[in-house]
C-alpha atoms as a PDB file:
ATOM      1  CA  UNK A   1     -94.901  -2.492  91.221  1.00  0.00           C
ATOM      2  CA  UNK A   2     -97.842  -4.901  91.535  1.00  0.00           C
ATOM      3  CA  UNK A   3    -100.635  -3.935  89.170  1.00  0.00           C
ATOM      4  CA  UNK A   4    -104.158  -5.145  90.325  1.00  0.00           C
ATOM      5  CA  UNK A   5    -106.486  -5.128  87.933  1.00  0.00           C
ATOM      6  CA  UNK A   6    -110.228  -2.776  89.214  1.00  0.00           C
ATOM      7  CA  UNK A   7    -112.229  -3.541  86.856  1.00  0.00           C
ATOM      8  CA  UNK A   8    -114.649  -6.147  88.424  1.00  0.00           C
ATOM      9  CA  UNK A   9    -116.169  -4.191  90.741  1.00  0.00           C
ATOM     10  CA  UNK A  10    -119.928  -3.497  91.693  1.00  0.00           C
ATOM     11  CA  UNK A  11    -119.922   0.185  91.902  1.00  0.00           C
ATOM     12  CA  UNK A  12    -119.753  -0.030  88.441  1.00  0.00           C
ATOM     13  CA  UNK A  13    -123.123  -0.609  86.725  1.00  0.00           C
ATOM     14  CA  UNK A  14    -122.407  -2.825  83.915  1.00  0.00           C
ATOM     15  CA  UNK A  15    -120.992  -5.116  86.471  1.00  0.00           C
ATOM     16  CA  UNK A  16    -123.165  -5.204  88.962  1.00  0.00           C
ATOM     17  CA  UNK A  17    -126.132  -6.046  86.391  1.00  0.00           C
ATOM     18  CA  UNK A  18    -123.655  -8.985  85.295  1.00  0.00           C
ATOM     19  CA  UNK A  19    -123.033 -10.032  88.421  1.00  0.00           C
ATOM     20  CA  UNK A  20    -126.746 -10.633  89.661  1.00  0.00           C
ATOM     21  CA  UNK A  21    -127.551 -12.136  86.191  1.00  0.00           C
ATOM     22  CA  UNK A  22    -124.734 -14.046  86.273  1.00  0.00           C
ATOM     23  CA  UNK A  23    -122.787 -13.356  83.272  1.00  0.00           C
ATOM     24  CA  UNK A  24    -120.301 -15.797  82.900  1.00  0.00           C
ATOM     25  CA  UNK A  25    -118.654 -14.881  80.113  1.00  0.00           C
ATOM     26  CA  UNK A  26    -118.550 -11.509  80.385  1.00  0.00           C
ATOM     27  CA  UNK A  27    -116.317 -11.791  83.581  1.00  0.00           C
ATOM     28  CA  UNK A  28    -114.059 -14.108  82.132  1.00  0.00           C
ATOM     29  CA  UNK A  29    -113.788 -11.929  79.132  1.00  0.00           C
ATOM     30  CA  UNK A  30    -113.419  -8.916  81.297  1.00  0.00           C
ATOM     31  CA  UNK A  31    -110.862 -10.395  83.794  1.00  0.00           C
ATOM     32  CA  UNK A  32    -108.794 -11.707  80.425  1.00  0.00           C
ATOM     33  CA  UNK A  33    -108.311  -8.199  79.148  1.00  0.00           C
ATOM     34  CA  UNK A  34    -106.935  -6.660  82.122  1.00  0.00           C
ATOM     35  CA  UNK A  35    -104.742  -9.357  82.599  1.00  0.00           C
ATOM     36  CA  UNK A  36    -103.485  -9.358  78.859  1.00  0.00           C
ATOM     37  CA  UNK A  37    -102.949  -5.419  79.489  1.00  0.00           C
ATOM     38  CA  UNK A  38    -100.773  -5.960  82.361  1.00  0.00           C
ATOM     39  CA  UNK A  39    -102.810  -6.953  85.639  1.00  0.00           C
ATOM     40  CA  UNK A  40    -100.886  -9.392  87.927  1.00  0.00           C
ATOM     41  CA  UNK A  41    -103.735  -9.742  90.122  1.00  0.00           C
ATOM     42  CA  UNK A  42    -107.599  -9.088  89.623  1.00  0.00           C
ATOM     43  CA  UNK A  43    -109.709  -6.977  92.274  1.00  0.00           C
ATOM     44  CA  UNK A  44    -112.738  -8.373  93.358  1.00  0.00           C
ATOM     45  CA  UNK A  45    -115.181  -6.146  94.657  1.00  0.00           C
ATOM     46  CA  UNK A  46    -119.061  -6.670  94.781  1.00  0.00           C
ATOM     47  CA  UNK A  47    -119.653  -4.562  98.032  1.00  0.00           C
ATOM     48  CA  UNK A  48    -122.713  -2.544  96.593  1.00  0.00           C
ATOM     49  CA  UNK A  49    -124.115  -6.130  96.077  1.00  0.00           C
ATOM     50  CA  UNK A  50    -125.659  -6.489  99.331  1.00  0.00           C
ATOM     51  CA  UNK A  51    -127.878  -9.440  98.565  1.00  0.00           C
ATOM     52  CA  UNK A  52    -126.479 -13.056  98.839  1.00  0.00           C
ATOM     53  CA  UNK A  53    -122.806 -11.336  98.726  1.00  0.00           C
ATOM     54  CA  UNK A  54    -121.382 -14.368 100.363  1.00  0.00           C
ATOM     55  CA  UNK A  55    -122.476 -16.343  97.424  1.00  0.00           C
ATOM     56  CA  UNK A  56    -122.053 -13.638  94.149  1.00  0.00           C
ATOM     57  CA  UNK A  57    -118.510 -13.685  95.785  1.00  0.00           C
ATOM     58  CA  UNK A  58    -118.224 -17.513  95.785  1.00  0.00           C
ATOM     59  CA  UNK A  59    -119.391 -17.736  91.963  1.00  0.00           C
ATOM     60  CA  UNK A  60    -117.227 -14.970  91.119  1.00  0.00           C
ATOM     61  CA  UNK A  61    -113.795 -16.036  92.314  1.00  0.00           C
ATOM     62  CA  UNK A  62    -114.270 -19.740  90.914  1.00  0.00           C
ATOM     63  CA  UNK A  63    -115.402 -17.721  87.176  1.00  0.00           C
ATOM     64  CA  UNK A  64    -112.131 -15.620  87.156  1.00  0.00           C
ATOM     65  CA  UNK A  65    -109.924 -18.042  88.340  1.00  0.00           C
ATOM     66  CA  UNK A  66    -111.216 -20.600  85.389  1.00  0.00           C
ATOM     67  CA  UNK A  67    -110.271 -17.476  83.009  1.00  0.00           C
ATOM     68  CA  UNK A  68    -106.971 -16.519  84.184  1.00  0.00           C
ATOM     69  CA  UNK A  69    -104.149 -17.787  86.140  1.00  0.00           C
ATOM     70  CA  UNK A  70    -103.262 -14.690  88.207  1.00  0.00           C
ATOM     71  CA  UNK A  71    -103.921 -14.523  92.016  1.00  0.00           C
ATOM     72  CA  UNK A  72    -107.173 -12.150  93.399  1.00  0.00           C
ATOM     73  CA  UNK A  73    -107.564  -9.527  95.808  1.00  0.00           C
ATOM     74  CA  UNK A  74    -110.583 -10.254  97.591  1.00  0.00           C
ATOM     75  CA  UNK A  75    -112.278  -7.231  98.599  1.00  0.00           C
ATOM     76  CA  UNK A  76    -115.124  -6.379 100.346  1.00  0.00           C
ATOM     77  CA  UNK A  77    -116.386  -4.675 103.483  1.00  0.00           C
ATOM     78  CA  UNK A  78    -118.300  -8.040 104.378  1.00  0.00           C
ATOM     79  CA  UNK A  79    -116.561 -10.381 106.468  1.00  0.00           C
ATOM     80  CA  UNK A  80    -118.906 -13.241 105.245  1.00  0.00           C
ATOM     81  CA  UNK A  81    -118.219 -11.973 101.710  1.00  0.00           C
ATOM     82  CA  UNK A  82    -114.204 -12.777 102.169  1.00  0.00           C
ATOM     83  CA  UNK A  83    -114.615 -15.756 104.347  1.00  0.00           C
ATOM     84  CA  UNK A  84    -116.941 -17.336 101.462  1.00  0.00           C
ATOM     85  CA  UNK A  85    -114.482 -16.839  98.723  1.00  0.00           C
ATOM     86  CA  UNK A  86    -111.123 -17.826 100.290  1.00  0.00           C
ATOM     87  CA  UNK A  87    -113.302 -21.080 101.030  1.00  0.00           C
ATOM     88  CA  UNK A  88    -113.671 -21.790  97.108  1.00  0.00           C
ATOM     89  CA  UNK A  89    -110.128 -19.782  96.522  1.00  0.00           C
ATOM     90  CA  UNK A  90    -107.646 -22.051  94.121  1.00  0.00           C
ATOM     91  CA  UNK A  91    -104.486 -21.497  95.982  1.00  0.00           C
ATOM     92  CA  UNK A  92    -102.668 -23.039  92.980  1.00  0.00           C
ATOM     93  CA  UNK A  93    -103.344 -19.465  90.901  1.00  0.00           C
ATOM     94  CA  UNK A  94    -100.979 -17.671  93.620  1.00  0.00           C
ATOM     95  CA  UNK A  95    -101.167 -15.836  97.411  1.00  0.00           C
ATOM     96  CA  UNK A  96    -104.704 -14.005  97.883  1.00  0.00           C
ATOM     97  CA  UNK A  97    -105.067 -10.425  98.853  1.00  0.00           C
ATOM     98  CA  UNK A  98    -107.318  -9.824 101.613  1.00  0.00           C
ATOM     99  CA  UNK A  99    -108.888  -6.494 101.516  1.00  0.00           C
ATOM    100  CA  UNK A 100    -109.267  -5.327 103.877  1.00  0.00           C
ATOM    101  CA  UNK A 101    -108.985  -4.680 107.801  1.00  0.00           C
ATOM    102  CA  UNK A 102    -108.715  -1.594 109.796  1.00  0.00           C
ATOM    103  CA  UNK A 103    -107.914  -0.026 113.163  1.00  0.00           C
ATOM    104  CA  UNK A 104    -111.192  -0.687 114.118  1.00  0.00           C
ATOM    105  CA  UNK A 105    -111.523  -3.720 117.258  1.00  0.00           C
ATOM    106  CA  UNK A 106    -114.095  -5.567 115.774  1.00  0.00           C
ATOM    107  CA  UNK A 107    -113.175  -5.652 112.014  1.00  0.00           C
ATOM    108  CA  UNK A 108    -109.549  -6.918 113.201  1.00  0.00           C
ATOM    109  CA  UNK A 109    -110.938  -9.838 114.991  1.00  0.00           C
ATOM    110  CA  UNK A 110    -113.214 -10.987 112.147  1.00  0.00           C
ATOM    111  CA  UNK A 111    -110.404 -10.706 110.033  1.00  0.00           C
ATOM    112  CA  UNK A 112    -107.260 -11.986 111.253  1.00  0.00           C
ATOM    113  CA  UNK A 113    -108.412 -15.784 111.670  1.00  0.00           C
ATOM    114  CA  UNK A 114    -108.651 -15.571 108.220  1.00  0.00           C
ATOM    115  CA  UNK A 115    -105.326 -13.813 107.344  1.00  0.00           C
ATOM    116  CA  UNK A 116    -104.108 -16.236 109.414  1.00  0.00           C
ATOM    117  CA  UNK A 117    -105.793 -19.763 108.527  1.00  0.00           C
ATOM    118  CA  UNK A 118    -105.363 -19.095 104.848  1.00  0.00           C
ATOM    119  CA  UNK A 119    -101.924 -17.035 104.649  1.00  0.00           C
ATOM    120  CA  UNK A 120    -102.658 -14.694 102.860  1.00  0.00           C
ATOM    121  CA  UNK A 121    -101.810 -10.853 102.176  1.00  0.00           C
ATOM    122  CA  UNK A 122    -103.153  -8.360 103.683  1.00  0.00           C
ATOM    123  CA  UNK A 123    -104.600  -4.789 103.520  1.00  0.00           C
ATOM    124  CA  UNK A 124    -104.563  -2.785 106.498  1.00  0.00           C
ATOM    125  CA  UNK A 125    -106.542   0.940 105.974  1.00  0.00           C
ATOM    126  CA  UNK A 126    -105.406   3.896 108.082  1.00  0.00           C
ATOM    127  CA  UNK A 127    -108.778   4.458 109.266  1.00  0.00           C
ATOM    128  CA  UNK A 128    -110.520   4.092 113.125  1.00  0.00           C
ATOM    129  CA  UNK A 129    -114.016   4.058 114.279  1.00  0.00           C
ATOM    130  CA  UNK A 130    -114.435   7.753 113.759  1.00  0.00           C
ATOM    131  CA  UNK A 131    -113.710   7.614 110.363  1.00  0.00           C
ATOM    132  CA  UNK A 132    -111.111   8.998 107.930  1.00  0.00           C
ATOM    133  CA  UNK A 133    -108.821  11.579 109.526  1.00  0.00           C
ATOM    134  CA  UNK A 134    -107.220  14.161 107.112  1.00  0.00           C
ATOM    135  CA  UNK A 135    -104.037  14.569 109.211  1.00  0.00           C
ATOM    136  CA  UNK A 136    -100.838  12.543 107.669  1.00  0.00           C
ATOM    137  CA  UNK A 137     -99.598  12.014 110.799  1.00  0.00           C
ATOM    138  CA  UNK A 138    -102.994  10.689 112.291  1.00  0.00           C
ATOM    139  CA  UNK A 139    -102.678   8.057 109.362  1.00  0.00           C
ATOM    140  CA  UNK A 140     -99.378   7.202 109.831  1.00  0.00           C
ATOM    141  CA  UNK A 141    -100.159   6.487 113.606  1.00  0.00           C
ATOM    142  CA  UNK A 142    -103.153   4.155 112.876  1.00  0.00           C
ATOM    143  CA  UNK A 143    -100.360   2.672 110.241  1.00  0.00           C
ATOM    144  CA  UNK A 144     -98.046   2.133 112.947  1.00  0.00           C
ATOM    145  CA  UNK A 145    -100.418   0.791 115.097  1.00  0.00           C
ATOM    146  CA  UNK A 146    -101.489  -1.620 112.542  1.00  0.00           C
ATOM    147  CA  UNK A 147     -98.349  -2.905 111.576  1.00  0.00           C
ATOM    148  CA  UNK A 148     -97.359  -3.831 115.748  1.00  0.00           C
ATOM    149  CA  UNK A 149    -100.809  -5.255 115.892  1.00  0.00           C
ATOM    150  CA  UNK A 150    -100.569  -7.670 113.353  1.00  0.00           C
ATOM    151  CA  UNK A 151     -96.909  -8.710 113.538  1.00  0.00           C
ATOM    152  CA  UNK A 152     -97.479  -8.993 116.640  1.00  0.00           C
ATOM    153  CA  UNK A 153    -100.212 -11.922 116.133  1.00  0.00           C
ATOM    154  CA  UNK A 154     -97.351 -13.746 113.505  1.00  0.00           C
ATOM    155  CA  UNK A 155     -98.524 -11.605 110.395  1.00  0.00           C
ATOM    156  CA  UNK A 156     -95.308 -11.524 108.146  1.00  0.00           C
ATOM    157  CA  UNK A 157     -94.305  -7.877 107.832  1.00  0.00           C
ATOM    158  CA  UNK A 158     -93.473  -8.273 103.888  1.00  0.00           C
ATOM    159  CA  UNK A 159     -97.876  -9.650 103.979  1.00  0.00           C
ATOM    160  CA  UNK A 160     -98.740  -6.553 105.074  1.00  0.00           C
ATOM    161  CA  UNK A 161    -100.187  -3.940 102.467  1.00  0.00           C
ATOM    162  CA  UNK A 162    -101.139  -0.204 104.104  1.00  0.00           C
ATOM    163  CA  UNK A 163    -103.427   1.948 102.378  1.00  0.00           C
ATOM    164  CA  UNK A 164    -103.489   5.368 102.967  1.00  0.00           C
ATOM    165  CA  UNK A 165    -106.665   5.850 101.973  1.00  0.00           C
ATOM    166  CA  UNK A 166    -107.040   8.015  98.740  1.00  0.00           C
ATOM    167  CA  UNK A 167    -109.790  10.196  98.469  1.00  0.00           C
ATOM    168  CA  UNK A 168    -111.012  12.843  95.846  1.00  0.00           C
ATOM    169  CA  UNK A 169    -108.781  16.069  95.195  1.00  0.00           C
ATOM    170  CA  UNK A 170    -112.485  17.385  94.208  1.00  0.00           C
ATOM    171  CA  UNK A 171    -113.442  17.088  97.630  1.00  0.00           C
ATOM    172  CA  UNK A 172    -110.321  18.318  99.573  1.00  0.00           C
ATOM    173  CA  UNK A 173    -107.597  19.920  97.369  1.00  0.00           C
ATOM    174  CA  UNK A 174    -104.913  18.400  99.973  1.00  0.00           C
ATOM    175  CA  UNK A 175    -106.138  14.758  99.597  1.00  0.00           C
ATOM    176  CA  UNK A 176    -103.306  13.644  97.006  1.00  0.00           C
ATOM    177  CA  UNK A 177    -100.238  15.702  99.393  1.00  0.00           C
ATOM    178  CA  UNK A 178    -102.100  13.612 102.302  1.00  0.00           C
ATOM    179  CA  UNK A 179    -101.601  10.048 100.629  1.00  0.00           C
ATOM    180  CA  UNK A 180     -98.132  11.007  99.515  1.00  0.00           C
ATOM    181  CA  UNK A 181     -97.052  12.293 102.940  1.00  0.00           C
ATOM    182  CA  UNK A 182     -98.323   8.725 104.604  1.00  0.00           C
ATOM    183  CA  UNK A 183     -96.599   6.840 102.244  1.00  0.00           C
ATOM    184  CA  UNK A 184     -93.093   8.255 102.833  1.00  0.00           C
ATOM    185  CA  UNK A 185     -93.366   8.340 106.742  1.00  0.00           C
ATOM    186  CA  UNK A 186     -94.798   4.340 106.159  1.00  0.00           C
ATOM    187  CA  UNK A 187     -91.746   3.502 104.131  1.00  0.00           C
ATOM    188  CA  UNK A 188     -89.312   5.383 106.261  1.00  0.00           C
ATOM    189  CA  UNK A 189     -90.214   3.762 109.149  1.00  0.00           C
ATOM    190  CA  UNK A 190     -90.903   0.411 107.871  1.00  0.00           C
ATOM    191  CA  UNK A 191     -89.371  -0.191 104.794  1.00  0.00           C
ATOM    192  CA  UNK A 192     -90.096  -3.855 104.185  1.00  0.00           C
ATOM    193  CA  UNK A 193     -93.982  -3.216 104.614  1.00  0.00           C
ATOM    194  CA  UNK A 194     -95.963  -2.677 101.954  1.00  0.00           C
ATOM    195  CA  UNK A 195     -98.131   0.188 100.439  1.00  0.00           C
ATOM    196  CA  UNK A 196    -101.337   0.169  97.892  1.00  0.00           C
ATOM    197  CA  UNK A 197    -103.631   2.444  96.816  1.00  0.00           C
ATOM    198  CA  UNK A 198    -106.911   2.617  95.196  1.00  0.00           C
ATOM    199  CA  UNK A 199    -105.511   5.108  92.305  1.00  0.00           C
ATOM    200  CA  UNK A 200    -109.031   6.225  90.345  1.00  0.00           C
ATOM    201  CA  UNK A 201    -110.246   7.519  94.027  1.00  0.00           C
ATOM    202  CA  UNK A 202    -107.882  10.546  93.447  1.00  0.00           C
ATOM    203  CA  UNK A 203    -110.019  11.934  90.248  1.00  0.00           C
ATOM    204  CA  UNK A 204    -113.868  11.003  90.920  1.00  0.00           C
ATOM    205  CA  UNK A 205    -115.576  14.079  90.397  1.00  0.00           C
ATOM    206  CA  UNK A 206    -113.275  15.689  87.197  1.00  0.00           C
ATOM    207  CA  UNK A 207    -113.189  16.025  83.614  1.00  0.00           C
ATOM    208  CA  UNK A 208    -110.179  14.343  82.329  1.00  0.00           C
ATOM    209  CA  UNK A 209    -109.806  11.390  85.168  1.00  0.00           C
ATOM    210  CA  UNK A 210    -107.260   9.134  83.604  1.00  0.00           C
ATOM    211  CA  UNK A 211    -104.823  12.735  83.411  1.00  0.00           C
ATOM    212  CA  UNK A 212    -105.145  12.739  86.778  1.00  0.00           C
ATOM    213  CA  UNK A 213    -104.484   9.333  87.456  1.00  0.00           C
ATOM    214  CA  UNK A 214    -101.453   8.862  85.587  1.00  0.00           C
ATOM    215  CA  UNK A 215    -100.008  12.241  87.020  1.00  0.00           C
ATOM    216  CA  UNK A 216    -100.895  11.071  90.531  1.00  0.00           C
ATOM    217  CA  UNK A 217     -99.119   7.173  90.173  1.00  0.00           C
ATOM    218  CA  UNK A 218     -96.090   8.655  88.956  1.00  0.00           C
ATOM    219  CA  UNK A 219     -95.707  10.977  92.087  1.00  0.00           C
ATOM    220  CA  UNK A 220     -97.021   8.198  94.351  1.00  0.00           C
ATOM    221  CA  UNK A 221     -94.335   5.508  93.027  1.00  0.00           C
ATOM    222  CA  UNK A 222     -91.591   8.256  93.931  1.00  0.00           C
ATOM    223  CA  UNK A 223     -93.391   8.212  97.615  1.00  0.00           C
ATOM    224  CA  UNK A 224     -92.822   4.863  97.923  1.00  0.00           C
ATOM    225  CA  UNK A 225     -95.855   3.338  96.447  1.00  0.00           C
ATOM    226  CA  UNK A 226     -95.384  -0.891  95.747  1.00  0.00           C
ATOM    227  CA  UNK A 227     -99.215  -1.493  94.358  1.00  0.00           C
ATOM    228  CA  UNK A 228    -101.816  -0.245  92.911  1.00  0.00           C
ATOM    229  CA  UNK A 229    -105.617  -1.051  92.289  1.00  0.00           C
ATOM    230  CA  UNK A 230    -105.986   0.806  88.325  1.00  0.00           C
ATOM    231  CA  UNK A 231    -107.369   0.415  85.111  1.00  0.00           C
ATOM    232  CA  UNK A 232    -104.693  -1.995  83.230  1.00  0.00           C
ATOM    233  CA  UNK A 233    -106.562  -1.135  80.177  1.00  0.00           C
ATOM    234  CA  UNK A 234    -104.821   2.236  79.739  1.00  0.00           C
ATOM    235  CA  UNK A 235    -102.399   2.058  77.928  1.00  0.00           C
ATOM    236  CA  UNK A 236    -100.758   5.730  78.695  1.00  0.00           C
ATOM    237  CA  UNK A 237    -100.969   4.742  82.854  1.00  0.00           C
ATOM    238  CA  UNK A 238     -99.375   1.037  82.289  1.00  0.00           C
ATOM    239  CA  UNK A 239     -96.169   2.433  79.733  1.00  0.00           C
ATOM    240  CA  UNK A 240     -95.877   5.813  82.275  1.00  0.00           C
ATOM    241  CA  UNK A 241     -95.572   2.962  85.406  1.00  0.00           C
ATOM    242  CA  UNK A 242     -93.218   0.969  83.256  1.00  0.00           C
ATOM    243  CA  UNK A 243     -91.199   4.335  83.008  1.00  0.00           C
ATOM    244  CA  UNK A 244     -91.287   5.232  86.556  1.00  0.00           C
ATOM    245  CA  UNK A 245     -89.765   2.326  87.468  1.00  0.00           C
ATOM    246  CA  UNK A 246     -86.959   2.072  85.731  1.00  0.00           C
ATOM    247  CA  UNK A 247     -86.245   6.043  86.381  1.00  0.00           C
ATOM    248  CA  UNK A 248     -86.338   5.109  90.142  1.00  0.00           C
ATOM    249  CA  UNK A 249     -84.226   2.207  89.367  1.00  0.00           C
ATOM    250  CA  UNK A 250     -86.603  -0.402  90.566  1.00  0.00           C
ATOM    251  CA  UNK A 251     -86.593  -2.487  87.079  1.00  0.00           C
ATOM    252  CA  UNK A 252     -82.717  -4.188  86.725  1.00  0.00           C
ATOM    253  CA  UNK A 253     -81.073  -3.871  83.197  1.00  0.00           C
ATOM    254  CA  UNK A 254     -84.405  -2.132  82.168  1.00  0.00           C
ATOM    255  CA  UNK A 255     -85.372  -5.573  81.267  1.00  0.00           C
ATOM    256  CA  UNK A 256     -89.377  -4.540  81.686  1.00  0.00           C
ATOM    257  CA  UNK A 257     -89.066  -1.851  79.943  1.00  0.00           C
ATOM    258  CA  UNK A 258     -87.415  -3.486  76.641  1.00  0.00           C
ATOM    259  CA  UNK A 259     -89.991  -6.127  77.233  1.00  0.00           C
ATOM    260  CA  UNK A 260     -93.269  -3.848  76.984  1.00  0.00           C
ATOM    261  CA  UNK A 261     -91.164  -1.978  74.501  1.00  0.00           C
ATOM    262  CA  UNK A 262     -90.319  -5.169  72.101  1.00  0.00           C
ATOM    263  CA  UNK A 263     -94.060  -6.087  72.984  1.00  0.00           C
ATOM    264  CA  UNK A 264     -95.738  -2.565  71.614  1.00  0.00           C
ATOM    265  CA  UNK A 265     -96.917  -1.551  74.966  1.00  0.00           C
ATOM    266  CA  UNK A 266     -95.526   1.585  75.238  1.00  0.00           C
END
């Protein structure tokens, strides 16, 4: 399971504030802790940032990277935004995440030189023009569709990271059976691709969030789910993933386990 730290990310208020004030040691502090909690890569997400977004992103990734030594996920709905921090990207921390692109014409061909120049990862969205459908099967079709289109432009299948978009069970009681659903008809029909979610999504709107989150990972890592965007900072959601994986038999000689165990993370 790939943990990506979500944490540094503009919707939040705190760091947006530090962000546009430029808060240099707050991020690096910020991006430390998640990765001393468990974080193999660091979510970078200033999308409600719309000012100068190509350059917040720039001063961003080159603050993180001179904190920690794990690889980013560069995220943003702005082309410019992504294209401006792969430029400055230190390849030497590890692979970049691109997220993301979508089923949408125009998105895909702003995106893929980029995928493509730079090698990186990628996240694909199960979403079209006309939005977000709340059909499984619609999903799975703009998954499949998205998986032919970019292998068939020399995308690795192993780069590829579907989303299945999570959205509130607050808004639409069947949200969490619709991610779940997606996920096992992606990873029956494509095993080798992989699958990441944004977990928090699932709870906004409800007392008790991080109950629902940790309920929700378990029963998404049983659907078939290889990453995850989360707080690393809770402790309950890191040891319960830790768990999970070595129930489903993902984590060899329970080495992981003993680790976090020996290392009082659980």
């Amino acid at each position: 399971m790939l943990i990506i730290g979500e944490k540094i990310n503009s919707s939040r208020k705190s760091i947006k504030e530090m962000v546009e004030n430029k808060n240099t040691e707050f991020i690096r502090e910020l991006a430390r802790k998640q990765v001393e909690c468990g974080a193999q890569m660091l979510d970078l997400n200033i999308g409600t940032i719309r000012k100068n977004e190509p350059e917040n992103m720039q001063w961003l990734v080159r603050t993180v990277q001179e904190a920690v030594d794990v690889p980013l996920c560069i995220d943003s709905p702005n082309y410019e935004a992504i294209k401006a921090g792969l430029e400055v990207y230190n390849w030497d921390k590890g692979k970049a995440l691109i997220n993301s692109v979508t089923a949408e014409r125009e998105r895909l061909e702003l995106i893929l030189p980029l995928v493509k120049k730079y090698q990186c990862s990628v996240v694909a969205l199960t979403m079209r023009e006309e939005g977000i459908s709340h059909d499984s099967k619609e999903r799975f079709k703009i998954a499949d569709e998205l998986v032919k289109k970019l292998t068939d432009e020399g995308i690795f299948i192993e780069e590829i990271y579907i989303d299945p978009l999570t959205l509130p069970v607050s808004t639409n009681i069947q949200n969490a059976n619709i991610v779940l659903e997606t996920l096992k008809r992606v990873k029956d029909s494509y095993p080798q691709v992989k699958t990441i979610i944004g977990l928090s999504n699932i709870s906004y709107g409800l007392p008790e969030r991080r109950l629902l989150n940790q309920s929700f990972v378990v029963l998404a890592m049983v659907f078939g789910l290889d990453a995850v965007i989360l707080d690393s900072t809770d402790k309950n959601l890191m040891a319960l993933i830790k768990a999970t994986d070595l129930l489903l038999g993902k984590d060899k000689f329970c080495k992981q386990y003993l680790k976090a165990f020996r290392e009082g993370r659980l």
